[in-house]
N, C-alpha and C. Protein backbone atom coordinates (compact mmCIF):
# COMPACT_ATOMS: atom_id res chain seq x y z
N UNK A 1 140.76 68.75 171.83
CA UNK A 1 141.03 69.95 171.08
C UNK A 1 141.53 71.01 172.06
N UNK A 2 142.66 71.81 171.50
CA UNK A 2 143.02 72.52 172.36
C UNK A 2 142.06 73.92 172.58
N UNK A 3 142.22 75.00 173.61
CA UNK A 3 141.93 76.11 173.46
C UNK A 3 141.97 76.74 172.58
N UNK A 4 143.56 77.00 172.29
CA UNK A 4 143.55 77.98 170.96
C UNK A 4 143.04 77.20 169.43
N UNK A 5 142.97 76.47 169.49
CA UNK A 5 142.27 75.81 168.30
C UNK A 5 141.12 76.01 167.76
N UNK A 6 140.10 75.36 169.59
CA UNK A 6 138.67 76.10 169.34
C UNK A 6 138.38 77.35 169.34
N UNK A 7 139.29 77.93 169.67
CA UNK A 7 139.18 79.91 169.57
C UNK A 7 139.57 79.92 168.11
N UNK A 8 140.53 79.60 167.18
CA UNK A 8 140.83 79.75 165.57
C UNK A 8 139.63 79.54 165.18
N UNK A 9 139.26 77.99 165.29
CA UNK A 9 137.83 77.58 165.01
C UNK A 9 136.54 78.43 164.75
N UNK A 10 136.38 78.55 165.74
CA UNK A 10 135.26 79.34 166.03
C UNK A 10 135.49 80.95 165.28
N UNK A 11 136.54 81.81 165.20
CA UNK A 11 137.04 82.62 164.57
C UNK A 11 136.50 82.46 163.08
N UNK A 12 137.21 81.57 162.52
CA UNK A 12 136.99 80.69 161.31
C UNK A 12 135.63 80.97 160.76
N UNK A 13 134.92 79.81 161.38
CA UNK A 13 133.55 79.83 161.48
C UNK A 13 132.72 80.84 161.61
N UNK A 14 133.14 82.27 162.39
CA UNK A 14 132.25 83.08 162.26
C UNK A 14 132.45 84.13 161.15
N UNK A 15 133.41 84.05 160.53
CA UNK A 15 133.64 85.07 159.06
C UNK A 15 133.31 83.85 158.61
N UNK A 16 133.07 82.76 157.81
CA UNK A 16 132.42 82.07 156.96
C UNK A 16 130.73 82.59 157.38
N UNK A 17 130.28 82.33 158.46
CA UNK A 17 128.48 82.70 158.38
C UNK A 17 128.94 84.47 157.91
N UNK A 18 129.31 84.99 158.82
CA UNK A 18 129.26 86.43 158.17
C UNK A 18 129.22 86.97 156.31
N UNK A 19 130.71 85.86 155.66
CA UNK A 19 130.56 86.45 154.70
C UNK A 19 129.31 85.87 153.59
N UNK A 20 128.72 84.11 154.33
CA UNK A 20 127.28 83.76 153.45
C UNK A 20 126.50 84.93 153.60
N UNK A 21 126.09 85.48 154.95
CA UNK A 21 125.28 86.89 155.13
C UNK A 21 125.15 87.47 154.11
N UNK A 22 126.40 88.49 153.83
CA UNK A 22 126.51 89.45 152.69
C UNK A 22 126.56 88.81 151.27
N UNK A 23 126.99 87.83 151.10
CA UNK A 23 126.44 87.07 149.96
C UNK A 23 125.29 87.20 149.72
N UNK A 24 124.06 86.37 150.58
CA UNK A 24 122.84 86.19 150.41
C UNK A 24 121.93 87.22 150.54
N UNK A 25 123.00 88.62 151.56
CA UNK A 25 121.62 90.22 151.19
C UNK A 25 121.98 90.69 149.73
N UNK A 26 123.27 90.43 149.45
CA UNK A 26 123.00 90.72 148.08
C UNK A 26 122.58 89.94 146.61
N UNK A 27 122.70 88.80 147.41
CA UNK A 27 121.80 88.19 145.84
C UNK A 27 120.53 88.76 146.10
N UNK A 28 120.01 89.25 146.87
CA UNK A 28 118.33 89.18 146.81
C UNK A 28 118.64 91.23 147.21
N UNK A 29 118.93 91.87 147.02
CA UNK A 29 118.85 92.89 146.48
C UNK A 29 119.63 94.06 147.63
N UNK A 30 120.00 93.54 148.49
CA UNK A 30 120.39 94.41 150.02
C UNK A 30 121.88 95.02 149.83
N UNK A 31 122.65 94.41 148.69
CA UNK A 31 123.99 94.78 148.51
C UNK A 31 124.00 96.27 146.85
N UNK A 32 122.85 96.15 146.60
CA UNK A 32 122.42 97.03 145.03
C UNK A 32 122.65 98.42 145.32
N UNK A 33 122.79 98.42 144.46
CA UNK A 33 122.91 100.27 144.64
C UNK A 33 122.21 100.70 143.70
N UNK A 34 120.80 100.71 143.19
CA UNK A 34 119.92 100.64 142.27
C UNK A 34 119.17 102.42 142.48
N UNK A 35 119.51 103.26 141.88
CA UNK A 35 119.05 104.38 141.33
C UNK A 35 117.87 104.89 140.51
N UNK A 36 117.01 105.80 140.80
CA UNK A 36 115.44 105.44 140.54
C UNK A 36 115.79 107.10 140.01
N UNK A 37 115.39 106.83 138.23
CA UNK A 37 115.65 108.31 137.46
C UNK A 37 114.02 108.63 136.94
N UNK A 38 113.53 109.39 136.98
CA UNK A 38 112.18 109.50 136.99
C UNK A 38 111.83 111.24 135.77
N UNK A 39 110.80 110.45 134.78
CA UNK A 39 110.36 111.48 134.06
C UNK A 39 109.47 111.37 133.66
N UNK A 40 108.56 112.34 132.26
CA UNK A 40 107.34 111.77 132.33
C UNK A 40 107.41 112.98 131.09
N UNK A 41 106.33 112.77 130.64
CA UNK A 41 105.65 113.63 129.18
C UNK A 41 104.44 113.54 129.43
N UNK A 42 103.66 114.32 128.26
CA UNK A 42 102.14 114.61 128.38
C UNK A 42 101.42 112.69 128.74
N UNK A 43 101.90 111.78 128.11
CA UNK A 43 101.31 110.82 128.25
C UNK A 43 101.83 109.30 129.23
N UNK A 44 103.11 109.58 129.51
CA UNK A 44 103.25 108.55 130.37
C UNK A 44 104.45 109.41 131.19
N UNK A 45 104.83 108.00 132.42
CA UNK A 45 105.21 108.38 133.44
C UNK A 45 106.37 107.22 133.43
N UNK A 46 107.32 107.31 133.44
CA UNK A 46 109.02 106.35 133.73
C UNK A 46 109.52 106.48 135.04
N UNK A 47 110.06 105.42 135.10
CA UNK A 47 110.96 105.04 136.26
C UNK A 47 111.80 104.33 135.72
N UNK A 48 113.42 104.88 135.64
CA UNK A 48 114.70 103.89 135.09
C UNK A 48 115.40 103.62 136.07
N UNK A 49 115.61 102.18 136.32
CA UNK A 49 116.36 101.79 137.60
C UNK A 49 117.76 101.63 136.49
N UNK A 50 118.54 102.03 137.17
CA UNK A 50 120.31 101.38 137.27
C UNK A 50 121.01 100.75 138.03
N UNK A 51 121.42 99.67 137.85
CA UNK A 51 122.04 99.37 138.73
C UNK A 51 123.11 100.10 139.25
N UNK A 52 123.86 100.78 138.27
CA UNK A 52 125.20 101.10 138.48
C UNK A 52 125.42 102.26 137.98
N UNK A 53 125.45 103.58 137.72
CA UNK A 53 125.59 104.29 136.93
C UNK A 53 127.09 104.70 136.72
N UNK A 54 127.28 103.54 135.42
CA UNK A 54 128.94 103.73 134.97
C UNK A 54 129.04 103.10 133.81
N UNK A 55 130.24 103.22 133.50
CA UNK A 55 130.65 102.76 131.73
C UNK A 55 130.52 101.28 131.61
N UNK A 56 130.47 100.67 130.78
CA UNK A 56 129.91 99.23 130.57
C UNK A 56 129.23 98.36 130.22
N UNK A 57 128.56 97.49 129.97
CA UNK A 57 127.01 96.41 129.80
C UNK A 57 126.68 96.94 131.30
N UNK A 58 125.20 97.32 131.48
CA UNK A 58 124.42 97.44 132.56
C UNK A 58 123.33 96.70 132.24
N UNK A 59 122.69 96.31 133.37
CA UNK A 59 121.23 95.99 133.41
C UNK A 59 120.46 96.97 134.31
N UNK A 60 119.61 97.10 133.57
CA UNK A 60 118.28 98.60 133.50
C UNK A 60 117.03 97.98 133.94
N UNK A 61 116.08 98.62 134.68
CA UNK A 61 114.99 98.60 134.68
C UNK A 61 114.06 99.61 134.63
N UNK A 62 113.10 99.42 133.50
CA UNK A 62 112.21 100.51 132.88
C UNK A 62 110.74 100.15 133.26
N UNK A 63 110.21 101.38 133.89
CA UNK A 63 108.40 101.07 134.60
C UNK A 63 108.00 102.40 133.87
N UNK A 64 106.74 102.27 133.35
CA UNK A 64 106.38 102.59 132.55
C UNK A 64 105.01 102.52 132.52
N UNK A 65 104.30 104.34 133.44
CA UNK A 65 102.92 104.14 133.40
C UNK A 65 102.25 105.09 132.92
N UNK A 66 101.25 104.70 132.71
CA UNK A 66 100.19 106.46 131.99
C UNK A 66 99.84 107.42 133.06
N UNK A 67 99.42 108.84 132.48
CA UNK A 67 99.04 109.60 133.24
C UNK A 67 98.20 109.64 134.26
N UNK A 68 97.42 108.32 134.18
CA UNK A 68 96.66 107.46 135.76
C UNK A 68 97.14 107.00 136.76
N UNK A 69 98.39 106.48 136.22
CA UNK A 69 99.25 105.49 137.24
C UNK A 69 99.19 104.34 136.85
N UNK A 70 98.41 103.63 136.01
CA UNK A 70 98.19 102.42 135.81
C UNK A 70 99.58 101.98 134.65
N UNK A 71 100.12 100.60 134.47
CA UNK A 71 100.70 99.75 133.89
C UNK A 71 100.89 100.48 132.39
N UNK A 72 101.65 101.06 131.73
CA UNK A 72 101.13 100.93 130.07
C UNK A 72 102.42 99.68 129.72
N UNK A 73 101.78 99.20 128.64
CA UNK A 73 102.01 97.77 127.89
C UNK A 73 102.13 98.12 126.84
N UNK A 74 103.46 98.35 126.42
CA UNK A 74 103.74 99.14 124.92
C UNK A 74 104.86 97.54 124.25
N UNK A 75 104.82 98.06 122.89
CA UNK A 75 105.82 97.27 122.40
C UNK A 75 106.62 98.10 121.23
N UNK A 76 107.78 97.84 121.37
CA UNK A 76 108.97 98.54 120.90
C UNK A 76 109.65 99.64 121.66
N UNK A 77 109.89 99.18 122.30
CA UNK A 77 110.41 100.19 123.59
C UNK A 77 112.02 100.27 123.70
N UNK A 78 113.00 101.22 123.09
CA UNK A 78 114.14 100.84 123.19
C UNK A 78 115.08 102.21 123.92
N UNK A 79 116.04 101.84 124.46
CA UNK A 79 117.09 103.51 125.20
C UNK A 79 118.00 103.16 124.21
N UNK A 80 118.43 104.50 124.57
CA UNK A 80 119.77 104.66 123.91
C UNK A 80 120.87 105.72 124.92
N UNK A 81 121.18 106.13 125.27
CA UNK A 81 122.79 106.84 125.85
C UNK A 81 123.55 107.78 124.69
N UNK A 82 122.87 109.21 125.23
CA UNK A 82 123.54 110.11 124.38
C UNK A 82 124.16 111.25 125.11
N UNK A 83 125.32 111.91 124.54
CA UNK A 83 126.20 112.68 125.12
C UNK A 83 125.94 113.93 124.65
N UNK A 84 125.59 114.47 124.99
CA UNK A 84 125.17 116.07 123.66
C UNK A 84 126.60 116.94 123.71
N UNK A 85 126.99 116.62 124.69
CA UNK A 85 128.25 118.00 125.19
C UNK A 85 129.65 117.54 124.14
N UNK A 86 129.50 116.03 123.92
CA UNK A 86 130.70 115.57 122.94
C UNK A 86 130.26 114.83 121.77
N UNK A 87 129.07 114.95 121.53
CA UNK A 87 128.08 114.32 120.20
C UNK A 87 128.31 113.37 120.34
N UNK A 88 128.49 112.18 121.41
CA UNK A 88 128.09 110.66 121.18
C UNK A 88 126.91 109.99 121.13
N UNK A 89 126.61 108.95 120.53
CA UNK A 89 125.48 108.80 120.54
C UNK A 89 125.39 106.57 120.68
N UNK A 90 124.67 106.11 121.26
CA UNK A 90 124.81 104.64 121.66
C UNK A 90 124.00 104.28 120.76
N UNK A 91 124.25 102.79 120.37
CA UNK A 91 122.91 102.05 119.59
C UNK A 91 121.98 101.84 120.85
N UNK A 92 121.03 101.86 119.63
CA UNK A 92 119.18 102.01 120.85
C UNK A 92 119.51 100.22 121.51
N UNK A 93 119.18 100.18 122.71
CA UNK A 93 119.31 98.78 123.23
C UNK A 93 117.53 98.40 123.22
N UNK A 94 117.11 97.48 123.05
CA UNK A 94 115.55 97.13 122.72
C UNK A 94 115.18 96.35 124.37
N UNK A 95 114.29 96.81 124.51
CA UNK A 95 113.29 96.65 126.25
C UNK A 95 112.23 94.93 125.87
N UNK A 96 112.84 94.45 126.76
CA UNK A 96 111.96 93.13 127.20
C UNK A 96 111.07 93.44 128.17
N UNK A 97 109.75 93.26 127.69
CA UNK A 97 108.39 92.69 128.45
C UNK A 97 109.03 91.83 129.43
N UNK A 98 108.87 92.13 131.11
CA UNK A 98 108.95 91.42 131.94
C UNK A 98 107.65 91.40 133.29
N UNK A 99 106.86 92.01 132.88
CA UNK A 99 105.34 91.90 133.50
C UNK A 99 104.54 92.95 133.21
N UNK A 100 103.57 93.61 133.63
CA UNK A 100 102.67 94.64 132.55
C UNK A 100 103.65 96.09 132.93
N UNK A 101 103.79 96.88 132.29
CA UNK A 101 104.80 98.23 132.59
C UNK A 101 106.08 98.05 133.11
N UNK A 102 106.37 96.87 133.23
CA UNK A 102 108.01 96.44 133.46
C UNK A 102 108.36 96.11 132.22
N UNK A 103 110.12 96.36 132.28
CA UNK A 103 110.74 96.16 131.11
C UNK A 103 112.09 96.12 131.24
N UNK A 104 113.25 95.03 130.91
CA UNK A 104 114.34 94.95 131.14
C UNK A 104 114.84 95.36 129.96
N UNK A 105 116.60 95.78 130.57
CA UNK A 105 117.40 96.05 129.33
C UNK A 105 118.67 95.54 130.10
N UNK A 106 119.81 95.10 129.03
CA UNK A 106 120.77 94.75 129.10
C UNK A 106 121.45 95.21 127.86
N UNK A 107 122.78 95.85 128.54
CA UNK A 107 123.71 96.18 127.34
C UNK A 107 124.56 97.86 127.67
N UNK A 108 125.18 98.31 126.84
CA UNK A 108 126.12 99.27 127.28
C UNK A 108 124.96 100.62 126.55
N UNK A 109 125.06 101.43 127.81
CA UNK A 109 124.45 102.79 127.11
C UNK A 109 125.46 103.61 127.73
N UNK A 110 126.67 103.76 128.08
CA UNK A 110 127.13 104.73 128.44
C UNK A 110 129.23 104.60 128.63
N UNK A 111 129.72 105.08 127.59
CA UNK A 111 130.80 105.07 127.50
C UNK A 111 132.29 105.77 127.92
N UNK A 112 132.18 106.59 128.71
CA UNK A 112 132.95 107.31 129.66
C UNK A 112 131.94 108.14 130.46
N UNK A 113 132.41 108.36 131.69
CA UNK A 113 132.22 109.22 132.39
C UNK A 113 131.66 110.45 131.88
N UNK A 114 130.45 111.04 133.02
CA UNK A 114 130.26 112.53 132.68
C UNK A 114 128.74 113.38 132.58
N UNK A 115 128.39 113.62 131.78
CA UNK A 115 127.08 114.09 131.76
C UNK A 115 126.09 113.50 130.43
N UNK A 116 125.34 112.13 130.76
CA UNK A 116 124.84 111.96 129.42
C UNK A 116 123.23 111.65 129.60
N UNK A 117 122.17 111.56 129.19
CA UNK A 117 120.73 111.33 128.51
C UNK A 117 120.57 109.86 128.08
N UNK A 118 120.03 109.46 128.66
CA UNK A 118 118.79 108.36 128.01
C UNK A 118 117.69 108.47 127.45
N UNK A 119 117.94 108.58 126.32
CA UNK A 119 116.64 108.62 125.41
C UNK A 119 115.52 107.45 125.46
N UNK A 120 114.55 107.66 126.17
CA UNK A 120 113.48 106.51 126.15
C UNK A 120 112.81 106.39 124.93
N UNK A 121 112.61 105.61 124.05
CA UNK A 121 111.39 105.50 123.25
C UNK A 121 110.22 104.98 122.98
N UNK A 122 109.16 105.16 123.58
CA UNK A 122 107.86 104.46 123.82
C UNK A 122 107.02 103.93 122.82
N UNK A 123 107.14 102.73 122.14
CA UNK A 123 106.08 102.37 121.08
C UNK A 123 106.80 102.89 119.73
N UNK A 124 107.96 103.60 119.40
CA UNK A 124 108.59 103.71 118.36
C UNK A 124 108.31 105.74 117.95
N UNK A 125 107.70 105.87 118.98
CA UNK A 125 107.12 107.61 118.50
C UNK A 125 107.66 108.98 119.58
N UNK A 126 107.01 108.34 120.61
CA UNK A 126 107.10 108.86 121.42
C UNK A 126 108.46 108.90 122.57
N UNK A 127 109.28 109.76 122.69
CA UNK A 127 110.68 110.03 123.66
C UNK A 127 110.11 110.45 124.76
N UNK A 128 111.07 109.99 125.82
CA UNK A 128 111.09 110.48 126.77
C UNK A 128 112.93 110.71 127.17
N UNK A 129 113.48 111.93 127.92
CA UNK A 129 114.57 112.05 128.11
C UNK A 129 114.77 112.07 129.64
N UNK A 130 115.70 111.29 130.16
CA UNK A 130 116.23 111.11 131.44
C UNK A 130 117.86 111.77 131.55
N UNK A 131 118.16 112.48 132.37
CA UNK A 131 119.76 113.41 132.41
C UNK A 131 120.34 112.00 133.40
N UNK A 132 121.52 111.67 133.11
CA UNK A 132 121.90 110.85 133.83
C UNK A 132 123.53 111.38 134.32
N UNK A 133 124.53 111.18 135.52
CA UNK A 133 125.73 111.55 135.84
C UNK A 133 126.37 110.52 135.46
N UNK A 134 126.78 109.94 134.38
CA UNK A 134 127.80 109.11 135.09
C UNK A 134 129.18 108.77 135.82
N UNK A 135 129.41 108.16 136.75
CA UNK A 135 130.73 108.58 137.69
C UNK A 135 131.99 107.61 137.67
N UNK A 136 131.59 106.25 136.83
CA UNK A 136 132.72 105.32 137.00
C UNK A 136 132.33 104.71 135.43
């Protein structure tokens, strides 16, 4: 094998490990850009992760604890994405149980750019409101 070969080679070879790298920090969470929106009312306490805050299907994550700190375990838990400044308003997307005070969502709450609210709804009664930017 010549010189310049094993120098291509090796070239080669080291952007292939490099780009598995960034592959593999971001399957497991190192590439995310995950945003932590935080509110709370007389009786519980939220944390809405985003992945992305932009127009589209997103996947959400909703934590969800009482005024102790501890886990609350509600059922019927759904957001919705509302615009007050141009009266839009999203269908409520419904929250999956994914361990005690965790809760996933998937689906579009936010349709252009700008200044809009996530309406939390806890157990079917109780709101909670999150101000959200969105930028893309």
């Amino acid at each position: 094998m010549t010189k310049t070969r094993r120098r291509t080679l090796a070239i080669a070879l080291t952007g292939v490990v490099l780009a598995a790298v960034v592959a593999i920090a971001y399957a497991v969470g190192g590439g995310e850009d995950r945003v932590a929106l935080k509110a709370a009312s007389d009786r519980y306490q939220i944390e809405l992760y985003l992945g992305e805050q932009r127009t589209g299907p997103i996947d959400a994550e909703l934590v969800v604890r009482d005024t102790g700190g501890r886990p609350a375990e509600l059922s019927g838990i759904t957001l919705a994405g509302v615009m007050p400044s141009m009266g839009h308003a999203m269908s409520e997307l419904t929250a999956t149980a994914t361990a005690p005070g965790r809760y996933a969502v998937r689906g579009e709450l936010f349709t252009m750019t700008g200044q809009w609210e996530v309406v939390v709804r806890l157990g079917g009664s109780h709101e909670i409101t999150v101000p959200v930017t969105v930028t893309r």
